[in-house]
Each structure stands twice: as C-alpha cells, then as structure tokens.
C-alpha atoms as a PDB file:
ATOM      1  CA  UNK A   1     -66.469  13.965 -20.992  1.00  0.00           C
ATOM      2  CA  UNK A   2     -68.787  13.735 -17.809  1.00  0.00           C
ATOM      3  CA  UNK A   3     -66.420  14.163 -15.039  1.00  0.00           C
ATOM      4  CA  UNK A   4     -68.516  12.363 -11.870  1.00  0.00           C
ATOM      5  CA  UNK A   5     -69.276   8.642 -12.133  1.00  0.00           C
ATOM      6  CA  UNK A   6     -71.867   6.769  -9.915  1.00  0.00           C
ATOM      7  CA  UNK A   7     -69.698   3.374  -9.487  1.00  0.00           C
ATOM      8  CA  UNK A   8     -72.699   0.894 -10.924  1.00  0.00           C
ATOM      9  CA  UNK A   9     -75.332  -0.368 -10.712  1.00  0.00           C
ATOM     10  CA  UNK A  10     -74.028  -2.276  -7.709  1.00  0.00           C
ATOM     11  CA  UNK A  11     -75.578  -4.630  -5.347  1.00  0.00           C
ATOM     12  CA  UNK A  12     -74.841  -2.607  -2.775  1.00  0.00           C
ATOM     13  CA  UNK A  13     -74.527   1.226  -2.359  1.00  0.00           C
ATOM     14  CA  UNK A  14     -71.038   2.097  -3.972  1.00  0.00           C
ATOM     15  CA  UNK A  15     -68.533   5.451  -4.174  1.00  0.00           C
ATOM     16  CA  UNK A  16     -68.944   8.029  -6.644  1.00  0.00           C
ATOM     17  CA  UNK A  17     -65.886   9.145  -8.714  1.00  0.00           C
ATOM     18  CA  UNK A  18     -65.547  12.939  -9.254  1.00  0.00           C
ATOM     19  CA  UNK A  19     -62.988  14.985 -10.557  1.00  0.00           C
ATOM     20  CA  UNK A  20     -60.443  15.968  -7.593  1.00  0.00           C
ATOM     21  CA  UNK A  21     -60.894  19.471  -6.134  1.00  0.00           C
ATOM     22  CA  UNK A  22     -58.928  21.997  -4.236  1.00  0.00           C
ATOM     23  CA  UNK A  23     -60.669  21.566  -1.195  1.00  0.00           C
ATOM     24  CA  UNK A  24     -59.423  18.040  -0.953  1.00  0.00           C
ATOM     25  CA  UNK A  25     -55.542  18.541  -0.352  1.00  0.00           C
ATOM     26  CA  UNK A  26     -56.066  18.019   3.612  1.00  0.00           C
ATOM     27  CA  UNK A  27     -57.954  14.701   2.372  1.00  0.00           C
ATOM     28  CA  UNK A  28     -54.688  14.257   0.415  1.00  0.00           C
ATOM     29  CA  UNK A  29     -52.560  14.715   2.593  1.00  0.00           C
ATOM     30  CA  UNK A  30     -53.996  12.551   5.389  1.00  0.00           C
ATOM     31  CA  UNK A  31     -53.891   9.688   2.817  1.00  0.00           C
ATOM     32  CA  UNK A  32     -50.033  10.204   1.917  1.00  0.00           C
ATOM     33  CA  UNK A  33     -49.559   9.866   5.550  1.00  0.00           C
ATOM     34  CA  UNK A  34     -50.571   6.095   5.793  1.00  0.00           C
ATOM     35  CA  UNK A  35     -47.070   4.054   5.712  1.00  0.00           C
ATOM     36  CA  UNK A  36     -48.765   2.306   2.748  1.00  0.00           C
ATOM     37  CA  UNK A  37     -48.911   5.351   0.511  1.00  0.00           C
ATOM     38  CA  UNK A  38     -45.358   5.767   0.635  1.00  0.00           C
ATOM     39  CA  UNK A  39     -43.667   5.645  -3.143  1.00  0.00           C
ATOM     40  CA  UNK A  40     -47.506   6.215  -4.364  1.00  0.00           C
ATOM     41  CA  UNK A  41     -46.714   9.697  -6.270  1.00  0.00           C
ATOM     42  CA  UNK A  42     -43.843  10.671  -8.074  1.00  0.00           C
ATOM     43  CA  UNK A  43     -43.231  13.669  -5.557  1.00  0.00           C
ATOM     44  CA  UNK A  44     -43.684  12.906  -1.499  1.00  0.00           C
ATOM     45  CA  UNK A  45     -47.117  14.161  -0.462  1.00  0.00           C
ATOM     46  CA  UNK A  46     -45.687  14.882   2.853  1.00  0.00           C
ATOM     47  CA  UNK A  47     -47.047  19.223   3.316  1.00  0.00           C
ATOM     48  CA  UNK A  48     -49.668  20.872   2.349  1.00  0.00           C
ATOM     49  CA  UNK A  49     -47.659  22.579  -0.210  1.00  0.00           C
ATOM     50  CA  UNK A  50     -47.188  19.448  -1.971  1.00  0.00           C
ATOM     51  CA  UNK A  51     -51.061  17.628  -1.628  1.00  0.00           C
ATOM     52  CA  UNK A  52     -52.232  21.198  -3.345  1.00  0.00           C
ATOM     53  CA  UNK A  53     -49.192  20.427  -6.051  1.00  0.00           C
ATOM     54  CA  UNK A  54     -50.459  16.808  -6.396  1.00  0.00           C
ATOM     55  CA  UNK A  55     -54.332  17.706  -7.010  1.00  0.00           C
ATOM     56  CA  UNK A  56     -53.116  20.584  -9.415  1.00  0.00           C
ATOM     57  CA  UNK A  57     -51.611  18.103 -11.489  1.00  0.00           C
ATOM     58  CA  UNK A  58     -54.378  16.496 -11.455  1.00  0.00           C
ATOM     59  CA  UNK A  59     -56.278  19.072 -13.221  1.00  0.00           C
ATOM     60  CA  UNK A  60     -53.448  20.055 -15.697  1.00  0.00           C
ATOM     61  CA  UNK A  61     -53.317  15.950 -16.938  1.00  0.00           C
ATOM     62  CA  UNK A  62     -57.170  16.115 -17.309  1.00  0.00           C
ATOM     63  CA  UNK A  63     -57.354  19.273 -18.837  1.00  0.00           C
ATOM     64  CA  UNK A  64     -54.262  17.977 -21.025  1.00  0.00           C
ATOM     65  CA  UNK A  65     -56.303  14.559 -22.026  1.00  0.00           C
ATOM     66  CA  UNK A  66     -53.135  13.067 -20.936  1.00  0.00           C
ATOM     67  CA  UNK A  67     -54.671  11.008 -17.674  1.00  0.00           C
ATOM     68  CA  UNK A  68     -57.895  11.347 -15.822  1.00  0.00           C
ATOM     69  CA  UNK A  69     -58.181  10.787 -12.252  1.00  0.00           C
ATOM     70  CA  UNK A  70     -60.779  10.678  -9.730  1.00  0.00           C
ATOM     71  CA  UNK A  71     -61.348  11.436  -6.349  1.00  0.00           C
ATOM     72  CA  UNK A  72     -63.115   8.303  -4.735  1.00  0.00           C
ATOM     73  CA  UNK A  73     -65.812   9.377  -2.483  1.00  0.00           C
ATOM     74  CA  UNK A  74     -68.757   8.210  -0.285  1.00  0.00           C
ATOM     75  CA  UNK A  75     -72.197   9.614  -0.148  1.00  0.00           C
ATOM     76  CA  UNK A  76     -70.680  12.485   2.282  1.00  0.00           C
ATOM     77  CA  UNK A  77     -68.004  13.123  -0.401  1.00  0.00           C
ATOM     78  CA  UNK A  78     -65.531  12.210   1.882  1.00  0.00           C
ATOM     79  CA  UNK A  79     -62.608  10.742  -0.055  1.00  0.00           C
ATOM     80  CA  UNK A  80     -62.223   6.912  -0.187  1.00  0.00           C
ATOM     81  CA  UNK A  81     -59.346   6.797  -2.370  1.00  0.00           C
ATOM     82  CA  UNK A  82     -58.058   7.572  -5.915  1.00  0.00           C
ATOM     83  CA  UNK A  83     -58.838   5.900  -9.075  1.00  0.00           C
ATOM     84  CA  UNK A  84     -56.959   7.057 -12.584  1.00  0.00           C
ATOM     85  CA  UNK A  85     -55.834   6.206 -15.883  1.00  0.00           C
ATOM     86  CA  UNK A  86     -52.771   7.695 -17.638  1.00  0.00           C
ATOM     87  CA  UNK A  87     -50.659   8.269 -19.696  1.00  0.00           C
ATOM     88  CA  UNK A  88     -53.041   7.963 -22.028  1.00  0.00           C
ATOM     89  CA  UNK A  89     -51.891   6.735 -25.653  1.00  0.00           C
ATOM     90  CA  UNK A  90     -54.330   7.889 -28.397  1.00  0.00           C
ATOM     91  CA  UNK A  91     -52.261   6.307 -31.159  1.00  0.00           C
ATOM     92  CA  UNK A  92     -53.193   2.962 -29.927  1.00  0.00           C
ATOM     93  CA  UNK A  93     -55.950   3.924 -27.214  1.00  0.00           C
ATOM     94  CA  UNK A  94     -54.329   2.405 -24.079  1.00  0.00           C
ATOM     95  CA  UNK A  95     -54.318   3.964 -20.932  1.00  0.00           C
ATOM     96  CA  UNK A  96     -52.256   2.477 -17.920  1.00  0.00           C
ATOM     97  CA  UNK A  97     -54.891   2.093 -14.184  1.00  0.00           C
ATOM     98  CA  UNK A  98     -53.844   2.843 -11.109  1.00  0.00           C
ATOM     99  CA  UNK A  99     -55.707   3.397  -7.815  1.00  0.00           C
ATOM    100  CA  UNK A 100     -55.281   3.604  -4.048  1.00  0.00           C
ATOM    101  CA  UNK A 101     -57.496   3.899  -1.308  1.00  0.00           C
ATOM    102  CA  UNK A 102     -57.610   5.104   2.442  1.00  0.00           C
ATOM    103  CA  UNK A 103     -57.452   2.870   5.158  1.00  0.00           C
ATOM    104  CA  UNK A 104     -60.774   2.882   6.292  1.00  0.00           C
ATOM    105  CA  UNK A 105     -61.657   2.106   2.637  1.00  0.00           C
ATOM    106  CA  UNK A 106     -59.721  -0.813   2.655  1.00  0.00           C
ATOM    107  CA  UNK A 107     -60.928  -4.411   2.550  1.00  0.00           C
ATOM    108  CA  UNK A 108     -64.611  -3.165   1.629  1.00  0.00           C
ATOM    109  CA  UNK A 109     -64.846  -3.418  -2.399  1.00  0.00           C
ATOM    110  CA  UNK A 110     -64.129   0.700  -2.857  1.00  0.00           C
ATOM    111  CA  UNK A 111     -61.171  -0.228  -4.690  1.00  0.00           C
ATOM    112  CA  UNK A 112     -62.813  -2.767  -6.922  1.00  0.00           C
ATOM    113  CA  UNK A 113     -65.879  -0.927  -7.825  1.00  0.00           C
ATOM    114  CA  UNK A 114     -64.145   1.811  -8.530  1.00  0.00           C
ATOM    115  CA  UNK A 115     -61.659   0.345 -10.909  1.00  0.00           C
ATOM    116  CA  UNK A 116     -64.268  -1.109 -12.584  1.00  0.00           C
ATOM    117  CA  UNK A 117     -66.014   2.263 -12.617  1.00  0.00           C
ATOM    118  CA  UNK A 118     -63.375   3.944 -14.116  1.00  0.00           C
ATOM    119  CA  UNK A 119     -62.801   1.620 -16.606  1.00  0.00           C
ATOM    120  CA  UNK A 120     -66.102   2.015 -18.011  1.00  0.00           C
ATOM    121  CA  UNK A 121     -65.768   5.440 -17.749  1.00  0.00           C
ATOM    122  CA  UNK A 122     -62.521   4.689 -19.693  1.00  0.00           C
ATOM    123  CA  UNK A 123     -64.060   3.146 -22.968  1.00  0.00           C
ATOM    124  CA  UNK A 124     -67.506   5.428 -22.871  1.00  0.00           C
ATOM    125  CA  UNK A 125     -65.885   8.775 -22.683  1.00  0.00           C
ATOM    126  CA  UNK A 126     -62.252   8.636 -22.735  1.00  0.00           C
ATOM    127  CA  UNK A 127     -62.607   6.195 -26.163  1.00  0.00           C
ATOM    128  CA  UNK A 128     -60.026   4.108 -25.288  1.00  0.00           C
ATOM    129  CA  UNK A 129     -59.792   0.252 -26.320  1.00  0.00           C
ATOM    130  CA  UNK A 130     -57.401  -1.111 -23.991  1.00  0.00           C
ATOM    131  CA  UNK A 131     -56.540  -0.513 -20.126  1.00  0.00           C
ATOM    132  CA  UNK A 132     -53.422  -2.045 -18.323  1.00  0.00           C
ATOM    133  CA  UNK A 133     -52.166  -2.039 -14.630  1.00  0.00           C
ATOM    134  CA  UNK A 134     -49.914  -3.751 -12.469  1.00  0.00           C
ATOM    135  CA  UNK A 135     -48.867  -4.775  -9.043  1.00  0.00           C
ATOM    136  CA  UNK A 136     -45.873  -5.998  -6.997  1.00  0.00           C
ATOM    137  CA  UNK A 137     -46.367 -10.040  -6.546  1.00  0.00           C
ATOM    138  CA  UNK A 138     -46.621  -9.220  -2.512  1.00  0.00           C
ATOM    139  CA  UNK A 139     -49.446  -7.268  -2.810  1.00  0.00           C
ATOM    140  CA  UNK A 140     -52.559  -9.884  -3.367  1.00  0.00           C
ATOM    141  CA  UNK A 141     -54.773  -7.042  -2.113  1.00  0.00           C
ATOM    142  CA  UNK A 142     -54.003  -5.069  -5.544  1.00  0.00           C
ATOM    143  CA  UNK A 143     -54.361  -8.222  -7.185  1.00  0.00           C
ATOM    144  CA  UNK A 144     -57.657  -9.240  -6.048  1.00  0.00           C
ATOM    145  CA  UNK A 145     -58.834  -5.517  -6.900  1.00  0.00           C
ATOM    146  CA  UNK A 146     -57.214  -6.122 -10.456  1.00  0.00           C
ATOM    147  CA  UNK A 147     -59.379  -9.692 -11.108  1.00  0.00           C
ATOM    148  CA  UNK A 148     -62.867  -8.637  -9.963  1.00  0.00           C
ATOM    149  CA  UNK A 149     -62.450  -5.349 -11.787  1.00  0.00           C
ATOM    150  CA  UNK A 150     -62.439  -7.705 -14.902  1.00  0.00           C
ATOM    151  CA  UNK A 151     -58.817  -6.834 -15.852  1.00  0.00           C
ATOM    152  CA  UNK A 152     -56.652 -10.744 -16.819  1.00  0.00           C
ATOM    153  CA  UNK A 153     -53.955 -11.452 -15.824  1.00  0.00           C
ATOM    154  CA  UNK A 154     -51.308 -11.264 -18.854  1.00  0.00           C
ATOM    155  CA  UNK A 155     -47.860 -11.848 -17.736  1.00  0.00           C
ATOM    156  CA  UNK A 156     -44.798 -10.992 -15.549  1.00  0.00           C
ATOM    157  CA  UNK A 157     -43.086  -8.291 -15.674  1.00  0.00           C
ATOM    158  CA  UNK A 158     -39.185  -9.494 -13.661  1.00  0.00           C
ATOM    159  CA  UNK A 159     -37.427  -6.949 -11.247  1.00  0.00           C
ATOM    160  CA  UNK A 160     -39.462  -3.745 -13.193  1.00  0.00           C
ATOM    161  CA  UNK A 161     -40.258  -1.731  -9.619  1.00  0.00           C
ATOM    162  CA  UNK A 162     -37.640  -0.717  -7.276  1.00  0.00           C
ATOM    163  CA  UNK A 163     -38.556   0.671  -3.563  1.00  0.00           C
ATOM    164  CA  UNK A 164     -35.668   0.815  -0.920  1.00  0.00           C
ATOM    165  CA  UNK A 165     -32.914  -0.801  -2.999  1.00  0.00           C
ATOM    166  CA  UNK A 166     -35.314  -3.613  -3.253  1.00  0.00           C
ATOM    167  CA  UNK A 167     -36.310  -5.043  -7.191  1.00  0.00           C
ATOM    168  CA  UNK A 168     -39.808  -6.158  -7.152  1.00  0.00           C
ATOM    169  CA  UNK A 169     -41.692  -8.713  -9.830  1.00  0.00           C
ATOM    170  CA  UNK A 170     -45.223  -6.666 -11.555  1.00  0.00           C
ATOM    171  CA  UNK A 171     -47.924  -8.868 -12.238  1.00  0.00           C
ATOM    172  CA  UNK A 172     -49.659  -6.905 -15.508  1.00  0.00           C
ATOM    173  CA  UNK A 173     -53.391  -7.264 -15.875  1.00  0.00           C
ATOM    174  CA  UNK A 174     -55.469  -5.801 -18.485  1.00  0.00           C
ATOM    175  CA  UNK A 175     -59.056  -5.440 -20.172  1.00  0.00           C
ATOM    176  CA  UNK A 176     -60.204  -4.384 -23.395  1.00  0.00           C
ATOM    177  CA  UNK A 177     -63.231  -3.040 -24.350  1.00  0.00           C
ATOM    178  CA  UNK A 178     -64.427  -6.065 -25.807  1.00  0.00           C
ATOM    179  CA  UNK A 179     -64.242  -7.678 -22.577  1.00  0.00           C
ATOM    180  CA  UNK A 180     -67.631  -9.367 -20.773  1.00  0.00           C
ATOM    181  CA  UNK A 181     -68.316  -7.002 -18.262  1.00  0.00           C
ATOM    182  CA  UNK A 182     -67.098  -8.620 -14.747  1.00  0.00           C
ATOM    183  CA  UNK A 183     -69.421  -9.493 -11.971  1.00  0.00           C
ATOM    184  CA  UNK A 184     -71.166  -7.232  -9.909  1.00  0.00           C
ATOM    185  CA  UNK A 185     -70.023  -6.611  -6.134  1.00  0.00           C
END
C-alpha cells in the first residue's frame, strides 16, 4: 500500500499525507499542546516521552493493518495535522475516520482535503467499502470537514462521548465506496 498521498487533484495547491515519522514527535507534541487537542489521544501527549509513544503506535497499527494514519503536511513537510482510519474491520471492510489539524491549519480546507484524501486512499489501497466518523454536535467545524469530504450525515448517536463529566451528542457521517466523489476544494 503506497504510504504518501498527494491530496487531489485540487483547485488549489493541497497537503500531502505521508506516513508519520520519528522526527515528527516535537511536531507532535506542539500540536497536543493546543487547548483544542486535549482528549484527542487515548494517552496525554503532554512530553516528549509520550509524542515518540504516540507516533510509535502509529507505526505498530500500520504495520498491524489495524489503522493507517498520516502525517498531514505542506510542501515544506511541516505537519498540518493528522488524518487516519482505524480500527479497521476486514470482516465487513469499515474503517472508523478521524483527523485533527494544527492551528495554523485551521479554517483553510487542510482538514477537508485531507479527509477526502484519505478516504480515497481508504478504498484504493486499504480495500475497504465503508468509512464512518463522528463529531460532538458543538463542533460545526468537524462537521463542515465531515460534509465536503463527501461523508452523509446518518444519524445521532445520544450522550456516546464524555469529556469533563460532561455527556456529549455524536453526529455519525459516513461514505461508501460507491459514493459520487464530492466536490473539489
């Protein structure tokens, strides 16, 4: 499976998505630091013990074939953000989309090209048939990512996401490979 995508053909120049390396825990790290990351990984990203842990496991899901993420980058291969999908289920060949980007990638289409990237990526190499994500209702940035990434919307998921004591409504998306391809940025 080719593991660096060129997010398009775009109107516009867009990120690459490459398989993450070890040279980019300080990139990690710095991203983990925004107050938006917070609750983003499993583990706190909060040393630079733990952004080297988090792009290890990176490389043991890919190597694995139980999720595939990529680094988000710009033509200086600075990192933008992260796009991924896993778990991956090969029984039914659904994989579950998730992605996050820096703040200075924010509010410029990164996010959306590279979803849309990676779920081409998705049905090309990975052979999978159906992708899913979600977000929290209060985050319409996610959601707007979700929609011009040609994932539907499919439903609501009630109080599934808990973050400070707090229960938290998931919008779920998804897109099938059968899908029209969505509209170029």
């Amino acid at each position: 499976m080719r593991d660096r995508v060129e997010a398009g053909p775009w109107q516009t120049p867009g990120p690459v998505l490459r398989r993450w390396a070890p040279a980019d825990a300080a990139a990690v790290l710095t991203a983990f630091a925004d107050p938006l990351m917070r609750g983003q990984s499993a583990e706190p990203v909060a040393s630079a013990e733990a952004a080297h842990r988090w792009v290890e496991e990176r490389a043991t899901q890919w190597e694995a074939g139980t999720a595939f993420a990529f680094a988000v980058v710009d033509g200086d291969d600075r990192v933008l953000g992260n796009v991924s999908v896993g778990p991956v289920d090969r029984r039914h060949s659904v994989g579950w989309v998730s992605y996050w980007t820096t703040g200075v990638a924010r509010g410029r289409g990164v996010a959306s090209r590279a979803c849309a990237a990676l779920a081409d990526w998705s049905f090309r190499e990975a052979g999978l048939f159906r992708l899913e994500l979600g977000h929290r209702v209060n985050n319409p940035g996610s959601c707007r990512v979700a929609h011009a990434a040609g994932f539907a919307v499919e439903g609501l998921q009630r109080a599934k996401l808990a973050y400070d004591g707090v229960r938290y409504d998931v919008e779920l998306h998804a897109r099938l490979a059968t899908d029209p391809e969505p509209p170029r940025i």
